[in-house]
Protein backbone atom coordinates (compact mmCIF):
# COMPACT_ATOMS: atom_id res chain seq x y z
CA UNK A 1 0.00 0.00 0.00
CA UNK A 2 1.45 3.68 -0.67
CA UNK A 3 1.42 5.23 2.23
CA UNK A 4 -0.52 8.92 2.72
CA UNK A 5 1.18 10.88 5.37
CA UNK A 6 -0.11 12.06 8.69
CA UNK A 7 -3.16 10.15 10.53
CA UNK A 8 -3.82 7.57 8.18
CA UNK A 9 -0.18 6.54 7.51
CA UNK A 10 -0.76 5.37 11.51
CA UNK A 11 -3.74 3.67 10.72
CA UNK A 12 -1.82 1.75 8.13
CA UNK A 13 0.57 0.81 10.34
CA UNK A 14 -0.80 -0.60 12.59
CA UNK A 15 -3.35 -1.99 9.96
CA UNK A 16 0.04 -3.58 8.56
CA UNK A 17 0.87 -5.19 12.14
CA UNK A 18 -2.56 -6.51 12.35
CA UNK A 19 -3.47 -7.97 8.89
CA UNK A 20 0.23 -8.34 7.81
CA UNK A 21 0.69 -8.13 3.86
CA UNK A 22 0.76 -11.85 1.64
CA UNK A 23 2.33 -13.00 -1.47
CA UNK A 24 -0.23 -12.04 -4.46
CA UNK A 25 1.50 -15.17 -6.10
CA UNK A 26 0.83 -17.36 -3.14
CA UNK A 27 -0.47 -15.69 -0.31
CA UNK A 28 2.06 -16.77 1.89
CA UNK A 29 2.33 -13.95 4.90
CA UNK A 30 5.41 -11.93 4.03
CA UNK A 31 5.13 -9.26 6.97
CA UNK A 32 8.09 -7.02 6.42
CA UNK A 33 10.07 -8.84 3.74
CA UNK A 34 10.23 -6.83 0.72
CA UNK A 35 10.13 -9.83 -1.66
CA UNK A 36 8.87 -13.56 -1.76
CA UNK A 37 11.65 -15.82 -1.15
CA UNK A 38 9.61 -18.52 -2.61
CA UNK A 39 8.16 -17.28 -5.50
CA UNK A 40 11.39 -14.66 -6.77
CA UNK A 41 12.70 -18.26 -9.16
CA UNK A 42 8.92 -18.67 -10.84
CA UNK A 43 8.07 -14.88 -11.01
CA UNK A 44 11.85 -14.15 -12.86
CA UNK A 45 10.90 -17.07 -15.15
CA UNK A 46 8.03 -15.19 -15.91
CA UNK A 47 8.77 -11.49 -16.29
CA UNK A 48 9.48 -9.86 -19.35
CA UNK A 49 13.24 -8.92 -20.56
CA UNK A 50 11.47 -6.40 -22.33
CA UNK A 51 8.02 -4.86 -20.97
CA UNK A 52 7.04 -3.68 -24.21
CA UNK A 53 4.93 -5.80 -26.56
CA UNK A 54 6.26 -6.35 -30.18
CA UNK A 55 4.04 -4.82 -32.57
CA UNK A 56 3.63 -7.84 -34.31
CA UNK A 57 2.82 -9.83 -31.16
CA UNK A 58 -1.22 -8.67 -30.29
CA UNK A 59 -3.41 -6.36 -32.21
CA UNK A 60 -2.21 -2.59 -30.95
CA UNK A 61 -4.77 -0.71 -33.18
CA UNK A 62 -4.97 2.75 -32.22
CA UNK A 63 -2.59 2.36 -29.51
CA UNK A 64 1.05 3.83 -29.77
CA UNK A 65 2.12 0.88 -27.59
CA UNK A 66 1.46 -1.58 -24.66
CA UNK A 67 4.03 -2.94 -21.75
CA UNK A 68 3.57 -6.02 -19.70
CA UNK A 69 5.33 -7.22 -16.59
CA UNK A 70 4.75 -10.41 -17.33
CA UNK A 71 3.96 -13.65 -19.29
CA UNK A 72 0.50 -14.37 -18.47
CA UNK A 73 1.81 -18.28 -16.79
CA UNK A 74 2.40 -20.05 -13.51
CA UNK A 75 2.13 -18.46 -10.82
CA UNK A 76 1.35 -14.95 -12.45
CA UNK A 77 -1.74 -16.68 -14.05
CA UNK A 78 -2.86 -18.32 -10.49
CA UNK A 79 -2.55 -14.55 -8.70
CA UNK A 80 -5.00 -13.11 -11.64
CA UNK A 81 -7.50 -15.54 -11.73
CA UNK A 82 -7.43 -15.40 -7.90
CA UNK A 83 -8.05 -11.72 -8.13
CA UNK A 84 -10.47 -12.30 -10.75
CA UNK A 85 -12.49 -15.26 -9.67
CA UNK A 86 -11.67 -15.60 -6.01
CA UNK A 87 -12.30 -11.86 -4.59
CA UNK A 88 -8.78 -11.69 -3.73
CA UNK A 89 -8.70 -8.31 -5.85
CA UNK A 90 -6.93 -6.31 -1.99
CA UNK A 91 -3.86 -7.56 -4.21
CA UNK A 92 -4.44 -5.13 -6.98
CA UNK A 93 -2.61 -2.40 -4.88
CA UNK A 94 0.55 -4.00 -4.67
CA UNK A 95 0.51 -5.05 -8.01
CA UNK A 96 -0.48 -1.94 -8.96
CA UNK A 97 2.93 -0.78 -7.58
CA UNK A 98 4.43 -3.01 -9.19
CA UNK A 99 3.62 -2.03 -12.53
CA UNK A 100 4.24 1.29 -11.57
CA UNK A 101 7.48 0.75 -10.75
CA UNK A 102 8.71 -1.93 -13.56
CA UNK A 103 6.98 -0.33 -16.60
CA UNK A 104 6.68 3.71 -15.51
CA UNK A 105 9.93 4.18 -13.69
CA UNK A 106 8.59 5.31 -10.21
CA UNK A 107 10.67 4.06 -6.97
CA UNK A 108 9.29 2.68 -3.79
CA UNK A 109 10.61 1.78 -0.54
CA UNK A 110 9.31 -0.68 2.04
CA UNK A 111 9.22 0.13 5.48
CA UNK A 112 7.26 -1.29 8.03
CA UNK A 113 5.39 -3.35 5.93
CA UNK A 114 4.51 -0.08 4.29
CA UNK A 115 5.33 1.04 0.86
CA UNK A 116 6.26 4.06 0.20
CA UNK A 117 6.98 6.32 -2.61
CA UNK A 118 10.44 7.80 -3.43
CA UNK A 119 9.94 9.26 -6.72
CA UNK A 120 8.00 9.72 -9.89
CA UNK A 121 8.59 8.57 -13.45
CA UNK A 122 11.10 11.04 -14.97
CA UNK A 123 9.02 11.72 -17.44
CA UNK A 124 5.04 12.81 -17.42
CA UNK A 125 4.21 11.30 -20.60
CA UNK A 126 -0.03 11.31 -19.37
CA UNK A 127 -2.28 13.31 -18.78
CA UNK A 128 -4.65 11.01 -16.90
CA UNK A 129 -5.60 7.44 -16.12
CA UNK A 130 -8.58 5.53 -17.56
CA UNK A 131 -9.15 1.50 -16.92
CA UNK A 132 -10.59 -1.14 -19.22
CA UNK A 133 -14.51 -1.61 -18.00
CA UNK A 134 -15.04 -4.85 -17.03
CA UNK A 135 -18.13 -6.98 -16.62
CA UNK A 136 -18.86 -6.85 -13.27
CA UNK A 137 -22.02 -8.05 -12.95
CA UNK A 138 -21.28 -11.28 -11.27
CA UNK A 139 -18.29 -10.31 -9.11
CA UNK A 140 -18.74 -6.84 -8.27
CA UNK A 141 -15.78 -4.93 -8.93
CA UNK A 142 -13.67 -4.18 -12.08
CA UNK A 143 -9.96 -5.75 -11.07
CA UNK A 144 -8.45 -2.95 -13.94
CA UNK A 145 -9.75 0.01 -12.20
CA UNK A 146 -8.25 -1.39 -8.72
CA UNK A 147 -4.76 -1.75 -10.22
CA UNK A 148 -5.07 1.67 -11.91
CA UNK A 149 -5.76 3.32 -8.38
CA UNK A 150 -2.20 2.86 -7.30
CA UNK A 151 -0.65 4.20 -10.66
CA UNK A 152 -2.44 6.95 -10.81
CA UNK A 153 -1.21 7.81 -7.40
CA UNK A 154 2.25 6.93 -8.28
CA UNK A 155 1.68 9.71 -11.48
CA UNK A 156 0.34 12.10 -9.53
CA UNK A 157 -2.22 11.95 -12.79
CA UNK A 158 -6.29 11.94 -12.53
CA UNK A 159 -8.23 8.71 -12.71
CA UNK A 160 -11.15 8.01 -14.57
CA UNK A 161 -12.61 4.69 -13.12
CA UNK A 162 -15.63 5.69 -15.80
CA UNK A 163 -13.47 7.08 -18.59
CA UNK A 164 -14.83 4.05 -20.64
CA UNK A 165 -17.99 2.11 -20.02
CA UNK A 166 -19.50 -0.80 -22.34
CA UNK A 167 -21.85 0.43 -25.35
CA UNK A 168 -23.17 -3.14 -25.46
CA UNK A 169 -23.07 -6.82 -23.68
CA UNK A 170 -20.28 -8.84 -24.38
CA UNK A 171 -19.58 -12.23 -23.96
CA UNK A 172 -16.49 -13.89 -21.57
CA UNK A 173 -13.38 -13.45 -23.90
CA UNK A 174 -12.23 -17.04 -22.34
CA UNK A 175 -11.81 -19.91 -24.81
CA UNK A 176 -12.03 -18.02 -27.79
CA UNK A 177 -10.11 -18.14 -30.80
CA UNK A 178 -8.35 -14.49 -31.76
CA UNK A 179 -10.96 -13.55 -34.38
CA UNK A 180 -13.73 -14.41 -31.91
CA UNK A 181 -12.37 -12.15 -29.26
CA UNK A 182 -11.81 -9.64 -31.84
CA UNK A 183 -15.64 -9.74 -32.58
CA UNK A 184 -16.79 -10.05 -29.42
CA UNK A 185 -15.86 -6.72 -28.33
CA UNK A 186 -15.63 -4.85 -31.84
CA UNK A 187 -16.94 -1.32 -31.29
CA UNK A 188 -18.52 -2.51 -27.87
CA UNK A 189 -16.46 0.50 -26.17
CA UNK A 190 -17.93 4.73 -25.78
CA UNK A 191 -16.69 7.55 -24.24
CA UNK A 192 -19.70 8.84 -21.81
CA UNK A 193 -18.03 12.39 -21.57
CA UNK A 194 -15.45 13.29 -24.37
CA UNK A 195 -14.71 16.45 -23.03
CA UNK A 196 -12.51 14.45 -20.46
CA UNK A 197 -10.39 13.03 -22.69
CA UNK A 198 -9.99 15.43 -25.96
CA UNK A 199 -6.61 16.38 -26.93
CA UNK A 200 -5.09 14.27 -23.90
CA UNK A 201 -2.77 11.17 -23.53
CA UNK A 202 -4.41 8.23 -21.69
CA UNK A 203 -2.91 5.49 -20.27
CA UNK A 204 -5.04 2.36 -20.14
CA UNK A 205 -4.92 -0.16 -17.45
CA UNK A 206 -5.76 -3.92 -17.94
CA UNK A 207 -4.80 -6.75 -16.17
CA UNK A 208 -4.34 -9.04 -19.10
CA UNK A 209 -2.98 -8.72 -22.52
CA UNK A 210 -3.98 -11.71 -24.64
CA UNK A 211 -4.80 -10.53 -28.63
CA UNK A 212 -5.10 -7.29 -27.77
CA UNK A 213 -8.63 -7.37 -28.67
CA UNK A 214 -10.06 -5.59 -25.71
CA UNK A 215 -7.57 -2.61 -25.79
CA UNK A 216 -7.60 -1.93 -29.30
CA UNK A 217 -10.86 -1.55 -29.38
CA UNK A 218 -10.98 0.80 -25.91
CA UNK A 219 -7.92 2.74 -27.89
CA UNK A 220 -10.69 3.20 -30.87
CA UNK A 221 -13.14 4.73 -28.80
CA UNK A 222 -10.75 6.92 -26.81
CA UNK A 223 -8.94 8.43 -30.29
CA UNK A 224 -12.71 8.25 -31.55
CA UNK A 225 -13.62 10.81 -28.70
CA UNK A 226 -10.42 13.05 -29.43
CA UNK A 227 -7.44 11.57 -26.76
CA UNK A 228 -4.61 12.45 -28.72
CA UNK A 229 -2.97 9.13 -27.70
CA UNK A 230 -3.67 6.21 -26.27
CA UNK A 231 -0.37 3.78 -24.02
CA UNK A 232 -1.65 0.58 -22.04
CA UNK A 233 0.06 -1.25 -19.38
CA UNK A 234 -1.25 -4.42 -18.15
CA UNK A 235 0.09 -6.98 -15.13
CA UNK A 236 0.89 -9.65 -18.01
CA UNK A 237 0.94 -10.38 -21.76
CA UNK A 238 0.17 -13.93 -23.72
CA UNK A 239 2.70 -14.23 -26.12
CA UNK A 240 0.62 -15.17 -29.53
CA UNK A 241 2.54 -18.34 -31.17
């Protein structure tokens, strides 16, 4: 968790003392370790040697780019579907951090079971924060806009948790073939104000890259509505063979 300063930062630490923090890879209780000694072999398996996608790799219409932490695999897999499907999604904010800090250049320090913020990215290359809408009707809570909480934070940039809503049902992107996904959410993306977003650089948040599908067409409706460009980050990436 980033810790705010003054009477809450308290809170949190003794909040921290009380419910001390857990793996998101495998919920071990880590306490005041910085890092999972059990999981640091799988999860460096697993991360990217370069965050940003190849062009080539996923569909990045209307995007000028996308970075991943990691492969979506293992253990990295397990902690999103967890999130996902189990209501474990009080890991976002770490791995929110996380992203933060491997794909946008921000610092943090751990103290006390606490992290905290040592610097920004070096360069502001947003103007504000928008995540993928999800379909929440069965669990409740969008698991993009919880890990975009913590970057935006770490920006210092605006979030819009309703930036982008769903013009239409769509169907569980799960088991589909790439051209299915690609139709299942084709133009199924607005803008409900554009005035937010015209003439400005978004950054999109999703947890998952897998054809790019989804983001493409959330880039679409954002350059649709005027953002001037359109990045996305996302916990992990499925390489397309």
């Amino acid at each position: 968790m980033i810790a705010p300063k003054g009477a809450e930062h308290h809170r949190m630490v003794i909040a921290a003392l009380v419910y001390p923090r857990r793996c998101p890879f495998c919920e071990r209780v880590l306490g005041m370790l910085v890092q999972c000694p059990h999981c640091q072999q799988q999860l460096a398996c697993h991360k990217r040697v370069v965050p940003r996608l190849p062009a080539g790799d996923h569909c990045l219409d209307y995007l000028s780019g996308a970075a991943s932490v990691y492969q979506y695999d293992g253990c990295v897999r397990g902690c999103i579907l967890r999130m996902k499907n189990a209501g474990r999604v009080w890991y976002a904010r770490e791995l929110g951090v996380l992203m933060a800090s491997t794909l946008l250049g921000c610092t943090f320090r751990q103290r006390r079971g606490i992290i905290i913020q040592e610097s920004g990215p070096v360069l502001r290359s947003w103007d504000l924060v928008i995540p993928v809408p999800g379909d929440d009707r069965t669990r409740g809570y969008n698991l993009p806009a919880h890990l975009a909480i913590p970057i935006a934070q770490s920006l210092d940039l605006p979030l819009l948790p309703c930036g982008l809503c769903k013009t239409r049902p769509t169907q569980k992107q799960e088991g589909k073939t790439a051209q299915q996904r690609m139709e299942n959410v084709r133009n199924a993306y607005g803008v409900p104000q554009p005035q937010q977003v015209e003439g400005k650089r978004v950054l999109l948040v999703d947890d998952v890259i897998t054809t790019g599908a989804t983001v493409s067409n959330c880039g679409k409706a954002l350059r649709k509505a005027g953002a001037m460009d359109v990045f996305a980050v996302t916990l992990a990436a499925t390489p397309l063979l």
